[in-house]
Protein backbone atom coordinates (compact mmCIF):
# COMPACT_ATOMS: atom_id res chain seq x y z
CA UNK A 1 0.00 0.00 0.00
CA UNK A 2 0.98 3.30 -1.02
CA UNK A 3 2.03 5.67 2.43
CA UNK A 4 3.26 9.69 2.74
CA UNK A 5 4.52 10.86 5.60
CA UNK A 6 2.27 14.11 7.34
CA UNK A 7 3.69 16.28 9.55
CA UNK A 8 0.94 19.02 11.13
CA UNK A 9 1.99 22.13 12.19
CA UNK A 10 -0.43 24.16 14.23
CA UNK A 11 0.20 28.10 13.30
CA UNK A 12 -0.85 31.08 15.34
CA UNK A 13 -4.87 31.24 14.72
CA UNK A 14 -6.68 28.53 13.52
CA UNK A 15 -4.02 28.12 11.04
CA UNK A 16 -2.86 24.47 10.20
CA UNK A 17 -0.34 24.01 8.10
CA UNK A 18 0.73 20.33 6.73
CA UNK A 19 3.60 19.08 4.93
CA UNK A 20 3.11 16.15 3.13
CA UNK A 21 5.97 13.83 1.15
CA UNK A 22 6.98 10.72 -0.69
CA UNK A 23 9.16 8.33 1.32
CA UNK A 24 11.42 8.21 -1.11
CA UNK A 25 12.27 11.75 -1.44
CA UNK A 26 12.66 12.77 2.85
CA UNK A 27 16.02 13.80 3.76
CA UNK A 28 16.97 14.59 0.23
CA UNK A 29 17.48 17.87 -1.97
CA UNK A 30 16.45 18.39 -5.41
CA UNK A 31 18.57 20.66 -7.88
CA UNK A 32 17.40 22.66 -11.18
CA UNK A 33 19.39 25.34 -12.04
CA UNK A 34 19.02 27.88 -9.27
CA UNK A 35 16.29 26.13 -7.58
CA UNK A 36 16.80 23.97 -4.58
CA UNK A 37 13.93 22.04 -3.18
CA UNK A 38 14.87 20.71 0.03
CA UNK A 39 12.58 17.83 1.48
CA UNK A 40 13.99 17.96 4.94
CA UNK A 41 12.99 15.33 7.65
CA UNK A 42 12.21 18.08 10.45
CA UNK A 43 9.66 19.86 8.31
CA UNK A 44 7.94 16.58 6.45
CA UNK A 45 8.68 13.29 8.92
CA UNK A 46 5.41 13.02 10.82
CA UNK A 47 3.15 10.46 10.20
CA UNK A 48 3.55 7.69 7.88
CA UNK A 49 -0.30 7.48 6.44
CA UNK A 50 -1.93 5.73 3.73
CA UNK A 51 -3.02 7.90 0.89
CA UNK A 52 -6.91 7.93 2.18
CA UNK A 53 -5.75 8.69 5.41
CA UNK A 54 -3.26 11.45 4.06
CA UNK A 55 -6.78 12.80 2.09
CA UNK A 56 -8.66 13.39 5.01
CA UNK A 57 -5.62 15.35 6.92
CA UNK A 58 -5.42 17.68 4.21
CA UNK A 59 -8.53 18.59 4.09
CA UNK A 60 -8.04 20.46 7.44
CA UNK A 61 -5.00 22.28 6.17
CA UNK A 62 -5.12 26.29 5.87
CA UNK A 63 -1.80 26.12 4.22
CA UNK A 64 -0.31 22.92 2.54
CA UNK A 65 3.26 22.03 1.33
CA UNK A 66 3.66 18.58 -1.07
CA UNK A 67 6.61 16.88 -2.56
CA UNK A 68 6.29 13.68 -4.88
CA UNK A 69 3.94 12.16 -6.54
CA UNK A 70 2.21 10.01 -3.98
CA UNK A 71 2.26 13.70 -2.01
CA UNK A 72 0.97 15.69 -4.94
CA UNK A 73 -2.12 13.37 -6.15
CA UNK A 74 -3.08 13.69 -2.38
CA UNK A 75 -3.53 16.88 -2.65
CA UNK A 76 -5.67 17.22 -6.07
CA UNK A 77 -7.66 14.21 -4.65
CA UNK A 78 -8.36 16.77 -1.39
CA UNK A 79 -9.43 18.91 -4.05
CA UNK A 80 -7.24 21.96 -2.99
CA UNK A 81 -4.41 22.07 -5.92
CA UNK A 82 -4.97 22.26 -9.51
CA UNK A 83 -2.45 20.43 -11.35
CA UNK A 84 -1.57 23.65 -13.25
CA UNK A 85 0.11 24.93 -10.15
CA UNK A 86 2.18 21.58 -9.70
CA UNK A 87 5.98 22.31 -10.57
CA UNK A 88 9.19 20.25 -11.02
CA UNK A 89 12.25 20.35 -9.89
CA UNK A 90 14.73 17.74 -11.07
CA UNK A 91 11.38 15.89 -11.60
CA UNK A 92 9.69 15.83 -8.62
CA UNK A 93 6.44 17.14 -7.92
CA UNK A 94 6.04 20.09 -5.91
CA UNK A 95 2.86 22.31 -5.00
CA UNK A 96 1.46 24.89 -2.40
CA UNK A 97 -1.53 26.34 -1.54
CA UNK A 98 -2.57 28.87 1.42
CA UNK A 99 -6.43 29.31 2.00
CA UNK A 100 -7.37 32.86 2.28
């Protein structure tokens, strides 16, 4: 079964923000050109979830960060990135959003 890990991080507010990434890609950093995309494990190692699990997490977020695939089709399943604002770097999936 496919897992991401979750990490929550309550904000000031009711802001929740939630960083959610591949297993494969934790610990690692991503190059392309002058962009750097690092997936470090003290922002994104929190839980290890299944994707349906990762779904319903989301869905609480105010502001969400994803790396990888797994990550990123989380998200669009949540419904709260289009995949015109998904972005590479060195391949891998990235996307945002903040709720406003």
């Amino acid at each position: 079964m496919d897992k991401v890990y979750v990490k929550i991080w309550r904000l000031k507010g009711h802001e929740v923000l939630v960083a959610v990434c591949d297993p494969e890609v934790l610990g690692k950093d991503f190059y392309e050109g002058r962009l750097k995309l690092q997936v470090n494990k003290e922002f994104y190692e929190g839980e290890l979830l299944s994707l349906d699990e990762a779904v319903n997490v989301i869905k609480e977020a105010t502001v969400g960060n994803f790396v990888g695939e797994k990550a990123v089709k989380c998200a669009i399943e949540a419904g709260l990135i289009h995949s015109e604002a998904i972005i590479k770097i060195a391949g891998i999936p990235h996307a945002q959003f903040v709720l406003v």
